[in-house]
PDB file of N, CA and C in Angstrom:
ATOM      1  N   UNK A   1     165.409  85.931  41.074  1.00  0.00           N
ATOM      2  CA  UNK A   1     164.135  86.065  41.733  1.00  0.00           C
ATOM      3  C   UNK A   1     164.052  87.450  42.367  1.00  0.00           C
ATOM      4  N   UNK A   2     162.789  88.333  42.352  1.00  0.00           N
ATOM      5  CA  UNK A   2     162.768  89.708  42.748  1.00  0.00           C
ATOM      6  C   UNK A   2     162.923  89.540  44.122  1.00  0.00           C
ATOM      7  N   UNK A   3     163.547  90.515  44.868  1.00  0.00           N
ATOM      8  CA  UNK A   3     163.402  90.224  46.443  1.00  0.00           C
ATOM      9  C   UNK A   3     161.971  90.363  47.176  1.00  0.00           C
ATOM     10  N   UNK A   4     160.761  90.887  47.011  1.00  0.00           N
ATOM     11  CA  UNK A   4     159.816  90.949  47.410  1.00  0.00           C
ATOM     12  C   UNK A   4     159.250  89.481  47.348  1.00  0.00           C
ATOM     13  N   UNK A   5     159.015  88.804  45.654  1.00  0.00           N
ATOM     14  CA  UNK A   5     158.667  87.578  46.294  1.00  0.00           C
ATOM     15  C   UNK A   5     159.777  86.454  46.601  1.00  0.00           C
ATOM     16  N   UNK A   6     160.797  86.539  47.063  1.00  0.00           N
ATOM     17  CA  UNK A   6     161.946  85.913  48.025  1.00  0.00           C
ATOM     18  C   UNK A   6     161.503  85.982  49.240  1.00  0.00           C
ATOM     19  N   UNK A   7     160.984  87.267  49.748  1.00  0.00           N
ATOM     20  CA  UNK A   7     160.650  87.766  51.092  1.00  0.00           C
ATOM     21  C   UNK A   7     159.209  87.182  51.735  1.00  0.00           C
ATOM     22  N   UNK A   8     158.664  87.346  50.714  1.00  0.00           N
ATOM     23  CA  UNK A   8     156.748  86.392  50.791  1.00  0.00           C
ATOM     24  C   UNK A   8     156.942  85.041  50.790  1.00  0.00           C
ATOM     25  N   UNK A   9     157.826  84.475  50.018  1.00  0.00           N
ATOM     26  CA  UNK A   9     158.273  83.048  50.456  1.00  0.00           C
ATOM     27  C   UNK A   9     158.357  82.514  51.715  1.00  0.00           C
ATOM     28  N   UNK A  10     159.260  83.384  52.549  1.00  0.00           N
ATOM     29  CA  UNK A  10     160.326  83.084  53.551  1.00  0.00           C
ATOM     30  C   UNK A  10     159.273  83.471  54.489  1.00  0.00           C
ATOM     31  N   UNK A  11     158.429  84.518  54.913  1.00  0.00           N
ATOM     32  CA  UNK A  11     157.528  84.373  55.522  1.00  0.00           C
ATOM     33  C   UNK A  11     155.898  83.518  55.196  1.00  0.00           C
ATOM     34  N   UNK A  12     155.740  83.109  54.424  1.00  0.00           N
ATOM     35  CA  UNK A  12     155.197  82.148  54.229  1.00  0.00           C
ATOM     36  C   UNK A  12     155.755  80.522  54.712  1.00  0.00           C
ATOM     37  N   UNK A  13     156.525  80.571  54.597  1.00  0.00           N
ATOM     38  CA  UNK A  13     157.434  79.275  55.047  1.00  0.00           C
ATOM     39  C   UNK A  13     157.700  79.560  56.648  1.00  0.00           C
ATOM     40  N   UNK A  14     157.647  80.438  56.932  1.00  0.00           N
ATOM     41  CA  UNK A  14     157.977  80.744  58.573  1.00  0.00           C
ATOM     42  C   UNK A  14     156.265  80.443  59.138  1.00  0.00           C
ATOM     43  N   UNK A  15     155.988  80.911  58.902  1.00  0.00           N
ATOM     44  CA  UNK A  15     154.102  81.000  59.459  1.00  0.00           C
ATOM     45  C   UNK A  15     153.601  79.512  59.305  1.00  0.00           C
ATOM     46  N   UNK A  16     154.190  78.587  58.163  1.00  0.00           N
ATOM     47  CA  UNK A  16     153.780  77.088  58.548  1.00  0.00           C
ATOM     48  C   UNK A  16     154.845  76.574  59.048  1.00  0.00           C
ATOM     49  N   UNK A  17     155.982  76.694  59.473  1.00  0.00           N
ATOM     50  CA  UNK A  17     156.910  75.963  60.417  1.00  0.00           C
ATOM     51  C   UNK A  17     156.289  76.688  61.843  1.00  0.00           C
ATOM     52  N   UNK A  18     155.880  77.464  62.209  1.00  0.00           N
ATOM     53  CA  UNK A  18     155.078  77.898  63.122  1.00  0.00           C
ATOM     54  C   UNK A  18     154.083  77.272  63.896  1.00  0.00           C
ATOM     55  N   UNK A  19     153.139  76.737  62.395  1.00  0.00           N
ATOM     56  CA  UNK A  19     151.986  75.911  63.164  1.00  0.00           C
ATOM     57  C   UNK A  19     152.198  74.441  63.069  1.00  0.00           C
ATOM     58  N   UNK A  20     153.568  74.465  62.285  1.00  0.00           N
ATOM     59  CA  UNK A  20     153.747  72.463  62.355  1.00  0.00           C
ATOM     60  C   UNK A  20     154.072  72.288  63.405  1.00  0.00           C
ATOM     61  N   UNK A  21     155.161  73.658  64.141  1.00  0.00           N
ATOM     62  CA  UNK A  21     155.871  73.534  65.533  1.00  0.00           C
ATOM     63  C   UNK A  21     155.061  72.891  66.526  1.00  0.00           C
ATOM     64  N   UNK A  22     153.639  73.476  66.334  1.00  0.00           N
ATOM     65  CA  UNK A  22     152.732  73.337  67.459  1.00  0.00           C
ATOM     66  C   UNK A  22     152.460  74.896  68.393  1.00  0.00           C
ATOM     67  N   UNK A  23     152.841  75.655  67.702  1.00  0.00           N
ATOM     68  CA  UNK A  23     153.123  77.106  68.557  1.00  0.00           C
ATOM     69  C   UNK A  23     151.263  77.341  68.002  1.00  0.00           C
ATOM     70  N   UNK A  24     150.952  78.547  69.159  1.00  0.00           N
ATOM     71  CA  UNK A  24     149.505  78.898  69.210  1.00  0.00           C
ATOM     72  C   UNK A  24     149.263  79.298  68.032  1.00  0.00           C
ATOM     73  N   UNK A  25     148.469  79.389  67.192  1.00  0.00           N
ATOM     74  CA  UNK A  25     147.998  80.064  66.287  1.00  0.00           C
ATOM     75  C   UNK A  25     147.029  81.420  66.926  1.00  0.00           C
ATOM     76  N   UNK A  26     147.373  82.932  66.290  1.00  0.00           N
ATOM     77  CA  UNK A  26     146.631  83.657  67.296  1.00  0.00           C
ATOM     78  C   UNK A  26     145.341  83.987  66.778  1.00  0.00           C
ATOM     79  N   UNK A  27     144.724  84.417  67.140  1.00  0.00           N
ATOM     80  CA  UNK A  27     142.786  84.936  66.920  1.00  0.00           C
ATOM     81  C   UNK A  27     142.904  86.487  65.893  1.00  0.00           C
ATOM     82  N   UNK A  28     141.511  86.454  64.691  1.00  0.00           N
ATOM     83  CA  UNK A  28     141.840  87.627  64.415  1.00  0.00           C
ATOM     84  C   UNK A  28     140.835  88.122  64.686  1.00  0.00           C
ATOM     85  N   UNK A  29     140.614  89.236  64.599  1.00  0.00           N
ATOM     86  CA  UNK A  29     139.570  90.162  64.361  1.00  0.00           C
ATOM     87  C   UNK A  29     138.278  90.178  62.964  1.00  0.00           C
ATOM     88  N   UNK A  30     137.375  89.429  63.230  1.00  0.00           N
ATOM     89  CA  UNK A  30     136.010  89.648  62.551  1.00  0.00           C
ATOM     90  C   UNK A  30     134.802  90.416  63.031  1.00  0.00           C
ATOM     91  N   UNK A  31     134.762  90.442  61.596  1.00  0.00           N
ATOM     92  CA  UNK A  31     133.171  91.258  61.358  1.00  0.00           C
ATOM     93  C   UNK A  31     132.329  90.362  60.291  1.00  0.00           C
ATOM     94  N   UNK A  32     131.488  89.805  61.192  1.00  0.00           N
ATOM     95  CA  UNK A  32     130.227  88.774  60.257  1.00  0.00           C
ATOM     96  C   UNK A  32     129.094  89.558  59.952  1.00  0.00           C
ATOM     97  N   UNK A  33     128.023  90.128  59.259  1.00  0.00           N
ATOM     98  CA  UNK A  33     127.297  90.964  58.901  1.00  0.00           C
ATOM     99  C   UNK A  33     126.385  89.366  58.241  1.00  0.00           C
ATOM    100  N   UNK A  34     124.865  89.114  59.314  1.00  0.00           N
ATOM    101  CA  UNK A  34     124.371  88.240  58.365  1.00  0.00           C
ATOM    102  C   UNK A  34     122.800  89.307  57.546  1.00  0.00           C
ATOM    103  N   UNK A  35     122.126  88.308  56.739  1.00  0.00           N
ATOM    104  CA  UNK A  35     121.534  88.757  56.575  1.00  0.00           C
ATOM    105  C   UNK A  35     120.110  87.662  56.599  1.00  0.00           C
ATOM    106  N   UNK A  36     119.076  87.765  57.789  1.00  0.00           N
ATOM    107  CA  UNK A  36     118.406  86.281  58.500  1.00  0.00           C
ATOM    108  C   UNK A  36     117.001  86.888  57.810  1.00  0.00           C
ATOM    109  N   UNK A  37     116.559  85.123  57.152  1.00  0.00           N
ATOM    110  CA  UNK A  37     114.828  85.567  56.821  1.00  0.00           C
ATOM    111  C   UNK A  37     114.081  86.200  57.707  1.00  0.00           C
ATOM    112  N   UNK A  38     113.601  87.223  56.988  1.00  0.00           N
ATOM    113  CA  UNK A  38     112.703  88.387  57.724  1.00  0.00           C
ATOM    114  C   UNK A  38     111.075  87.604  58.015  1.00  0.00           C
ATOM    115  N   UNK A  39     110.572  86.297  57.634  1.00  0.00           N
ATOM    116  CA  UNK A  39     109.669  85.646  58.021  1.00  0.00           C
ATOM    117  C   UNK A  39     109.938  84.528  58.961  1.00  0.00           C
ATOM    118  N   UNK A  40     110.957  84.980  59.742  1.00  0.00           N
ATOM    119  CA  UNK A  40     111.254  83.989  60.916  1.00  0.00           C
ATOM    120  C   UNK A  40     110.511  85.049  62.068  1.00  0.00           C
ATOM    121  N   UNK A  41     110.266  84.191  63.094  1.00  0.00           N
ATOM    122  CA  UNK A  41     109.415  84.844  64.381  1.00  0.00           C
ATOM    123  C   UNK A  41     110.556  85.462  65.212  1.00  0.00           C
ATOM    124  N   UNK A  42     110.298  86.304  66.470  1.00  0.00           N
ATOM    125  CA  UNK A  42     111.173  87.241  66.892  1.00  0.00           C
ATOM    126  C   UNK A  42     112.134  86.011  68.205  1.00  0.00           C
ATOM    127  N   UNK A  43     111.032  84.961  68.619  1.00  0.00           N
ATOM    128  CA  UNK A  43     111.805  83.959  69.510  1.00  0.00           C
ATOM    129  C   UNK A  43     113.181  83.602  68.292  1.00  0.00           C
ATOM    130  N   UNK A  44     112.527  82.834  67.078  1.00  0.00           N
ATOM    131  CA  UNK A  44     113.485  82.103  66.161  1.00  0.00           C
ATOM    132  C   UNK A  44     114.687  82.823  65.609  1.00  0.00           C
ATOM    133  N   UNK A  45     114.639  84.105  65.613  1.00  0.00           N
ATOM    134  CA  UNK A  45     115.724  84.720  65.226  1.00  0.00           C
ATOM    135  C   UNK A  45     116.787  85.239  66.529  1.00  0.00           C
ATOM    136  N   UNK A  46     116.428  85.318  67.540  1.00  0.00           N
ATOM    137  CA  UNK A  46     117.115  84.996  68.911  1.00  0.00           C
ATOM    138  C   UNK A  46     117.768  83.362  68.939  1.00  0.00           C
ATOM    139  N   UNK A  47     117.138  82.235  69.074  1.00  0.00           N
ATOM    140  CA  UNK A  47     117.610  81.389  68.681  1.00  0.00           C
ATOM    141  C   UNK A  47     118.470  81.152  67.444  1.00  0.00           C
ATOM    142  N   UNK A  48     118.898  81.673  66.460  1.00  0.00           N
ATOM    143  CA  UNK A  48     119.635  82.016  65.106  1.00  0.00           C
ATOM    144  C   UNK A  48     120.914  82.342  65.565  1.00  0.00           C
ATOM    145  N   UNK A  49     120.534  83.297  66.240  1.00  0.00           N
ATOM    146  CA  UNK A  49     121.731  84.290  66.567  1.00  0.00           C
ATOM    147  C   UNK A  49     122.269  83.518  68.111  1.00  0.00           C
ATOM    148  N   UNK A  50     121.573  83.206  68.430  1.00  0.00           N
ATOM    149  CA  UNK A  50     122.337  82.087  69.905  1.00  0.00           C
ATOM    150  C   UNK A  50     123.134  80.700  69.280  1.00  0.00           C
ATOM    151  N   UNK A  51     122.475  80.171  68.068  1.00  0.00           N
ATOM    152  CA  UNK A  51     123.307  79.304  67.387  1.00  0.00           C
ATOM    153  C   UNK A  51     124.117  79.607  66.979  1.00  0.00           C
ATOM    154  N   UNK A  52     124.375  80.785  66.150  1.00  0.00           N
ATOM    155  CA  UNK A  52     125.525  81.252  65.882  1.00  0.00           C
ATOM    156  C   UNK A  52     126.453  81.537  66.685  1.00  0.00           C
ATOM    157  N   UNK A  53     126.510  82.019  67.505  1.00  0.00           N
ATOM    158  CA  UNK A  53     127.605  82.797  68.285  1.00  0.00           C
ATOM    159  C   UNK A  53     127.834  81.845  69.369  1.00  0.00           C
ATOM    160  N   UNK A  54     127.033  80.185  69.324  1.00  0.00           N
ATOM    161  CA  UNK A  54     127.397  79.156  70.057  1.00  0.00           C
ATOM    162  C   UNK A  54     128.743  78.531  69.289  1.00  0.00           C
ATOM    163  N   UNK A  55     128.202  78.541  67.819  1.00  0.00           N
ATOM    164  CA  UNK A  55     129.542  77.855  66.559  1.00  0.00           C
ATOM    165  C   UNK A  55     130.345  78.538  67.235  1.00  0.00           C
ATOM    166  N   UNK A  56     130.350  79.772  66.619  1.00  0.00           N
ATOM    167  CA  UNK A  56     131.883  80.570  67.026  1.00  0.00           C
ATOM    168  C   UNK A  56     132.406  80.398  68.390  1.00  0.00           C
ATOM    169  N   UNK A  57     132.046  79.967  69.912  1.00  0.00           N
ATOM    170  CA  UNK A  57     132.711  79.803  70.521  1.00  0.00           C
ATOM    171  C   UNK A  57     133.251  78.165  70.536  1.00  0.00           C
ATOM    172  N   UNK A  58     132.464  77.531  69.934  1.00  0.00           N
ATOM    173  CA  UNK A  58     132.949  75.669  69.562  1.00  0.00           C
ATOM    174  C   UNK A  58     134.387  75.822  69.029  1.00  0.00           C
ATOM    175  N   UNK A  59     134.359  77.014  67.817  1.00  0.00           N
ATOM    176  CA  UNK A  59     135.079  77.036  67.231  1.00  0.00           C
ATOM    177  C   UNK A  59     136.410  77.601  67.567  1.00  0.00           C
ATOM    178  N   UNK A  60     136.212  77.718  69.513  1.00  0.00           N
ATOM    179  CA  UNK A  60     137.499  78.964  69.865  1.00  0.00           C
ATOM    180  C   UNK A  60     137.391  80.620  69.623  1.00  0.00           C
ATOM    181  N   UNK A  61     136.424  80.980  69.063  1.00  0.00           N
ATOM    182  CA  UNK A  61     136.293  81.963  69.272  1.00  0.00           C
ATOM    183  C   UNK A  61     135.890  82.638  70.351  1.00  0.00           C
ATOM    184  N   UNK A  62     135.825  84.024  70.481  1.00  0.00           N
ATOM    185  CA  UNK A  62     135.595  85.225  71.746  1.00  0.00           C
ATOM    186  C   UNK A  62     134.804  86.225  70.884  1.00  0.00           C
ATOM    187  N   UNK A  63     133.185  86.021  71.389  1.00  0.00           N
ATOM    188  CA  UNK A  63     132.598  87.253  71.089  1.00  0.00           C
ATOM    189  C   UNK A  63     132.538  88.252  71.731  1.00  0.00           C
ATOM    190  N   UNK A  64     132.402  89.829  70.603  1.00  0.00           N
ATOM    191  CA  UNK A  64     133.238  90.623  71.636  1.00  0.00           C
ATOM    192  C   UNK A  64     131.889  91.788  71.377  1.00  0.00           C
ATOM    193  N   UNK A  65     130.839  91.237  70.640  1.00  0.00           N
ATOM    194  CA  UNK A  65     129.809  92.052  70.706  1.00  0.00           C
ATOM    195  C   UNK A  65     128.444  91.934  69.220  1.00  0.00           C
ATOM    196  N   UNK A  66     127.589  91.557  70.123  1.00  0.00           N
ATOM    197  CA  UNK A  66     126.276  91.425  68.657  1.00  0.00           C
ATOM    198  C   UNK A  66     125.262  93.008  68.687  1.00  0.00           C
ATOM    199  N   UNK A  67     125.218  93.198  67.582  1.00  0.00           N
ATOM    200  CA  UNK A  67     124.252  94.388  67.312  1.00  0.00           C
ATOM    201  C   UNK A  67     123.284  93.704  66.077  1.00  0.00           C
ATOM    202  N   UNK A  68     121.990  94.051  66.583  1.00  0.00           N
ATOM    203  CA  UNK A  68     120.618  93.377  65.566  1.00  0.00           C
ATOM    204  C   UNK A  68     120.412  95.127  65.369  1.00  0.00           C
ATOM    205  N   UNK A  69     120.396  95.026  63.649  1.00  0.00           N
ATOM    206  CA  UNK A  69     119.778  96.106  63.068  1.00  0.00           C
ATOM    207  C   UNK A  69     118.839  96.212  63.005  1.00  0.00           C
ATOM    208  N   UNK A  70     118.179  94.925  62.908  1.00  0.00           N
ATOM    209  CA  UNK A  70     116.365  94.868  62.272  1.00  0.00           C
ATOM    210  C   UNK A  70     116.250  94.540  61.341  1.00  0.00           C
ATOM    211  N   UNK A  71     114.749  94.952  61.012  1.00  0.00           N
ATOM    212  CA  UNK A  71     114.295  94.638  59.466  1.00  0.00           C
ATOM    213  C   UNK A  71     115.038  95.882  58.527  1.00  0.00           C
ATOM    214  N   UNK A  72     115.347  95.696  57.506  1.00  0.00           N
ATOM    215  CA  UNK A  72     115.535  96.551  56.825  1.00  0.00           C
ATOM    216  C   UNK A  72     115.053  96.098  55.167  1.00  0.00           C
ATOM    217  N   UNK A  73     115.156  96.916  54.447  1.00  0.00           N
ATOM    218  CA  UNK A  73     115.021  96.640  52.725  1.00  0.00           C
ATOM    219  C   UNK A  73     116.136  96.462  52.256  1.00  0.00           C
ATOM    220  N   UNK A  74     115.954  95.122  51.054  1.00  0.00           N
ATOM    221  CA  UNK A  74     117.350  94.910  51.063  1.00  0.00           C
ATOM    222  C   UNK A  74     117.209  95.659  48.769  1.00  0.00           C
ATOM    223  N   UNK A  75     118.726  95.374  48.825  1.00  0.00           N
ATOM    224  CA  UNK A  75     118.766  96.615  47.519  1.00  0.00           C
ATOM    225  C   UNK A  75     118.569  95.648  46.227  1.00  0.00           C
ATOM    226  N   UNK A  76     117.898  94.611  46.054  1.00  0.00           N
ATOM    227  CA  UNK A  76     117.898  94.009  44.938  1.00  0.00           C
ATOM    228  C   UNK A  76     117.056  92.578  45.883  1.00  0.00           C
ATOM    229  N   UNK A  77     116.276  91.662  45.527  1.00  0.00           N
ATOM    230  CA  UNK A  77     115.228  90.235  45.910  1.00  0.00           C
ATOM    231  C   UNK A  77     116.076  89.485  45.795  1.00  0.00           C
ATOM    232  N   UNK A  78     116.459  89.100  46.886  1.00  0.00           N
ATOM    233  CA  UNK A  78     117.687  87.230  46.828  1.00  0.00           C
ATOM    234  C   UNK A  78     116.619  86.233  47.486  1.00  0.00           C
ATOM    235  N   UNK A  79     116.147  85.458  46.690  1.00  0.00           N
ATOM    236  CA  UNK A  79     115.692  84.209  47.112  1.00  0.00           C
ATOM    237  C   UNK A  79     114.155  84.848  46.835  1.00  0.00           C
ATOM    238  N   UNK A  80     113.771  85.722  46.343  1.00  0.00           N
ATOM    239  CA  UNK A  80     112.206  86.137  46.076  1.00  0.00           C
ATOM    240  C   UNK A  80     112.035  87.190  47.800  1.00  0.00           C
ATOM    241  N   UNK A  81     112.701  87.921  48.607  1.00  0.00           N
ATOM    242  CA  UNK A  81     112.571  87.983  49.539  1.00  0.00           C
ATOM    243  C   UNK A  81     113.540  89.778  49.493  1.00  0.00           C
ATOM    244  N   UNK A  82     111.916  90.771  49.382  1.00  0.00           N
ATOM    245  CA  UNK A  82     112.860  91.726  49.650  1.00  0.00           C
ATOM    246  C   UNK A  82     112.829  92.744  50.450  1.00  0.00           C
ATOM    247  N   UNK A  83     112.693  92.248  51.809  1.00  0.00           N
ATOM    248  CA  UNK A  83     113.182  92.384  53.519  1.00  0.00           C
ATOM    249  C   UNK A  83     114.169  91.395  54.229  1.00  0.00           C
ATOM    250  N   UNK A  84     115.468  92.266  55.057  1.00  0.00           N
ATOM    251  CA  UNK A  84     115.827  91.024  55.648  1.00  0.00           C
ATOM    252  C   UNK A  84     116.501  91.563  57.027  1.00  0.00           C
ATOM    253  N   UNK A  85     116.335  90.332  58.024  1.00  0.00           N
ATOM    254  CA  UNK A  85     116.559  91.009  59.145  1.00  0.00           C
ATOM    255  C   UNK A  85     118.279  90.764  59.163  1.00  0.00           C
ATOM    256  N   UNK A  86     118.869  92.278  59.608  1.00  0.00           N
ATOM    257  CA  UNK A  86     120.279  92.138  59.791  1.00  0.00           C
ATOM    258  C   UNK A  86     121.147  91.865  61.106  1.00  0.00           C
ATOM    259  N   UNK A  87     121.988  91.763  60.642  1.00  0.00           N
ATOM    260  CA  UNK A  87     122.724  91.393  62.648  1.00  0.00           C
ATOM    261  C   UNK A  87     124.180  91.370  62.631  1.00  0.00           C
ATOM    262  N   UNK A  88     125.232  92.289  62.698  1.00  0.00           N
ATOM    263  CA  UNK A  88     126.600  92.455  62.930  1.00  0.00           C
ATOM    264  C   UNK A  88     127.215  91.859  64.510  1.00  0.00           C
ATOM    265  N   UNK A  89     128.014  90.534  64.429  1.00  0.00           N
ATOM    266  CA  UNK A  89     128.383  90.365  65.075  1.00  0.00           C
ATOM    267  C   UNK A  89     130.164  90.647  64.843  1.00  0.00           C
ATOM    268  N   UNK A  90     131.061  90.856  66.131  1.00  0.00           N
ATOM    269  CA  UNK A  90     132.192  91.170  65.878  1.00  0.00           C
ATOM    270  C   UNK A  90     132.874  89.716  67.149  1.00  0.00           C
ATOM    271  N   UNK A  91     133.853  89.524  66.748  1.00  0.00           N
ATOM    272  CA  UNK A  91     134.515  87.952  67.466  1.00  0.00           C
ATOM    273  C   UNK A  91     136.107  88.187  67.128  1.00  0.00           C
ATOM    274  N   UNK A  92     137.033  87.410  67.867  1.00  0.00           N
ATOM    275  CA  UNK A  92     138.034  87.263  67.723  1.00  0.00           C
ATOM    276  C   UNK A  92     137.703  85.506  67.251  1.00  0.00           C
ATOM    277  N   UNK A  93     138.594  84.958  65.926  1.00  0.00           N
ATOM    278  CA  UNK A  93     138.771  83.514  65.815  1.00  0.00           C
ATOM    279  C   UNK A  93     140.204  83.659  65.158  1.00  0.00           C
ATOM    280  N   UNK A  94     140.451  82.038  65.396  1.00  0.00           N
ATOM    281  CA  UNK A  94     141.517  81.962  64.572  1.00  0.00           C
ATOM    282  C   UNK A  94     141.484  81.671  62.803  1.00  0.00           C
ATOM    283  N   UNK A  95     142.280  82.235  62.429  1.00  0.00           N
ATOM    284  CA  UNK A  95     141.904  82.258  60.568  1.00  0.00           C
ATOM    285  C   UNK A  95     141.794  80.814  60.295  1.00  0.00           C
ATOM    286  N   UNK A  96     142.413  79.484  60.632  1.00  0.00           N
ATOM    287  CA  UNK A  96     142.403  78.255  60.312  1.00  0.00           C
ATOM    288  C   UNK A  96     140.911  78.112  60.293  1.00  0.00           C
ATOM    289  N   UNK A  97     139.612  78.449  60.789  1.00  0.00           N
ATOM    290  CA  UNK A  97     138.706  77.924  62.051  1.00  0.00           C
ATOM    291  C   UNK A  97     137.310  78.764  60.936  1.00  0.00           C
ATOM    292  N   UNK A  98     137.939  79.957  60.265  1.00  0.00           N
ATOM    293  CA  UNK A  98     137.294  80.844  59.406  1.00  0.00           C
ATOM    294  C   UNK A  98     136.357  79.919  58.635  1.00  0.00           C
ATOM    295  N   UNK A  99     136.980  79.104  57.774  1.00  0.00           N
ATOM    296  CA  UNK A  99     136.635  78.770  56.958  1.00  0.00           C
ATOM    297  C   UNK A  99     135.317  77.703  57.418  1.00  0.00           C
ATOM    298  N   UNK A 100     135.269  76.666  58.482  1.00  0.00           N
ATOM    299  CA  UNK A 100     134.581  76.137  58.683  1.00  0.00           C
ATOM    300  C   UNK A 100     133.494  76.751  59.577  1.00  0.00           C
ATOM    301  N   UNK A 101     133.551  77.937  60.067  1.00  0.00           N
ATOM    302  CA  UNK A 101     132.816  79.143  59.617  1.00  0.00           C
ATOM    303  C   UNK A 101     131.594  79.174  58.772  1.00  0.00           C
ATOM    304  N   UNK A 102     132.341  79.912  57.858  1.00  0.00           N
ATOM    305  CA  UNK A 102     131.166  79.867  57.023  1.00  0.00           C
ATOM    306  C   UNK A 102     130.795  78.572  56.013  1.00  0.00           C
ATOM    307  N   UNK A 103     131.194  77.700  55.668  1.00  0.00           N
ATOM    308  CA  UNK A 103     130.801  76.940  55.399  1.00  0.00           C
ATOM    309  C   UNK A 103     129.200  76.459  56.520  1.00  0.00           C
ATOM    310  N   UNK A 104     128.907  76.022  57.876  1.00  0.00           N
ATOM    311  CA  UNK A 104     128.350  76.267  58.165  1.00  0.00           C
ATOM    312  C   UNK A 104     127.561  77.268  58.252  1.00  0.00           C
ATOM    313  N   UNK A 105     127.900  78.365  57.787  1.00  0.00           N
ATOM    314  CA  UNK A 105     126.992  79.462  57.349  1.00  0.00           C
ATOM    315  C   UNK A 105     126.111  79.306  56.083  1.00  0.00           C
ATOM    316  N   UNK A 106     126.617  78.517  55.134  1.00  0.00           N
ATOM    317  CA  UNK A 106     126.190  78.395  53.708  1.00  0.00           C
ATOM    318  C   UNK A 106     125.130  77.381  53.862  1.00  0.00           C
ATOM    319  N   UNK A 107     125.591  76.237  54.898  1.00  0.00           N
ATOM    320  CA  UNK A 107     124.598  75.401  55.089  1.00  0.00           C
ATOM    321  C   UNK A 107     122.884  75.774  55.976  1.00  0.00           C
ATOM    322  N   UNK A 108     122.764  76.531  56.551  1.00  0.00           N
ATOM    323  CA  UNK A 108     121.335  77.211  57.429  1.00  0.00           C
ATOM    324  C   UNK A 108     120.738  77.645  55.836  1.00  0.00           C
ATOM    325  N   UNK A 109     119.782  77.259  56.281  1.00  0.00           N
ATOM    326  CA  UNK A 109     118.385  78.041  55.453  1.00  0.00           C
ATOM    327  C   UNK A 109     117.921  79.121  55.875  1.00  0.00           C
ATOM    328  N   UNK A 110     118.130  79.513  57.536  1.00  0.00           N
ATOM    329  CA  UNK A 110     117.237  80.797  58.103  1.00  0.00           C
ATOM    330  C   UNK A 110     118.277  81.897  57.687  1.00  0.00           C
ATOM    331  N   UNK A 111     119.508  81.494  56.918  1.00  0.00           N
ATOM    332  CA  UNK A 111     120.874  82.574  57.024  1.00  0.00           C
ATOM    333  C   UNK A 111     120.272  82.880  54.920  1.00  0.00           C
ATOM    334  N   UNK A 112     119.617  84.120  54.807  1.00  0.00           N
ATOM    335  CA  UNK A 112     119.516  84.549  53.075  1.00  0.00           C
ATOM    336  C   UNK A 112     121.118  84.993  53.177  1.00  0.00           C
ATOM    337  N   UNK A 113     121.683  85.903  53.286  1.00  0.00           N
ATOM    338  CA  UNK A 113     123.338  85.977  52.894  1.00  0.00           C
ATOM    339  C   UNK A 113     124.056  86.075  54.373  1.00  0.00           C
ATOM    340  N   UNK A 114     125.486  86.119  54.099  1.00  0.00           N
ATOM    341  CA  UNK A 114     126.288  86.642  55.139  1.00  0.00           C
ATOM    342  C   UNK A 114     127.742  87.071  54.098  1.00  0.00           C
ATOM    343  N   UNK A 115     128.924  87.907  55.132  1.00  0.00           N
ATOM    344  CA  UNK A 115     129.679  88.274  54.769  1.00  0.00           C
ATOM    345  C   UNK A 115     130.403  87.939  55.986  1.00  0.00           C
ATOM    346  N   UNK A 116     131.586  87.902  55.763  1.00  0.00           N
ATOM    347  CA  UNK A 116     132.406  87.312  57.148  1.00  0.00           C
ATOM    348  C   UNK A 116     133.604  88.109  56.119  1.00  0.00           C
ATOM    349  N   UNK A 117     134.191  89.430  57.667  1.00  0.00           N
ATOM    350  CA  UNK A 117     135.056  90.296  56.830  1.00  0.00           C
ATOM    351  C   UNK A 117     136.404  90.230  58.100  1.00  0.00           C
ATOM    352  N   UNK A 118     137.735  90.277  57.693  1.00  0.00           N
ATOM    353  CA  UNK A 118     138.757  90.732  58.640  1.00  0.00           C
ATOM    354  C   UNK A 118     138.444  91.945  59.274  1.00  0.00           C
ATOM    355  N   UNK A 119     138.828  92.309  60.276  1.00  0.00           N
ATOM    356  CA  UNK A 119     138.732  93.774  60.972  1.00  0.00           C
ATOM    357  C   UNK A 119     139.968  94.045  61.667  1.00  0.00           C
ATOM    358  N   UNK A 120     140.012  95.201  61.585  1.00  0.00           N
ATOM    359  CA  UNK A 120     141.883  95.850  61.609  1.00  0.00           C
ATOM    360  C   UNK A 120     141.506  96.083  63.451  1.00  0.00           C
ATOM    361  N   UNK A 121     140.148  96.264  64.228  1.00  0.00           N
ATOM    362  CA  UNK A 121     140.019  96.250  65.572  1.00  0.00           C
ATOM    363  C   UNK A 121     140.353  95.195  66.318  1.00  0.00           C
TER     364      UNK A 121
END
């Protein structure tokens, strides 16, 4: 067996004896970039973005800062729709917690895309 994947093993196997232990799992660094129907009203997309960043603290997360871009043009029509209002939020969560994340992300109708990215901050 090459030693590199010997070595990815063994820390792989360490990182779930970790969380079977019961030891904390720690928070990472995200960057969610959504992209919210641009025919929602300016209250409803405040409310959007208050739902959201309500999940993420349900979920244990720490927001650590929202920036609304606005309307902008988007580079190709997703859903027949080609304006969309943007909004970069940045959070600490834990990676377990990610996933149910966006899955609730997939589920909103007022959400046309999102991206939910690691961040090295």
């Amino acid at each position: 067996m090459p030693r590199a994947t010997k070595i990815n093993k063994e820390k792989r196997r360490d990182a779930i004896n970790e969380l079977a232990s019961g030891e904390v799992e720690r928070g990472r660094n995200y960057e969610l970039v959504l992209v919210l129907n641009p025919g929602a009203a300016e209250e409803k997309l405040e409310t959007i973005i208050n739902g959201i960043s309500q999940s993420i603290t349900t979920l244990g997360g720490e927001i650590s800062g929202i920036e609304q871009w606005g309307r902008r043009k988007l580079a190709y029509p997703i859903k027949g729709l080609n304006e969309g209002h943007y909004v970069l939020s940045r959070f600490v969560l834990k990676p377990s917690q990610s996933n149910v994340l966006e899955a609730k992300l997939r589920i909103s109708e007022d959400i046309t895309r999102h991206i939910l990215i690691k961040s090295d901050k």
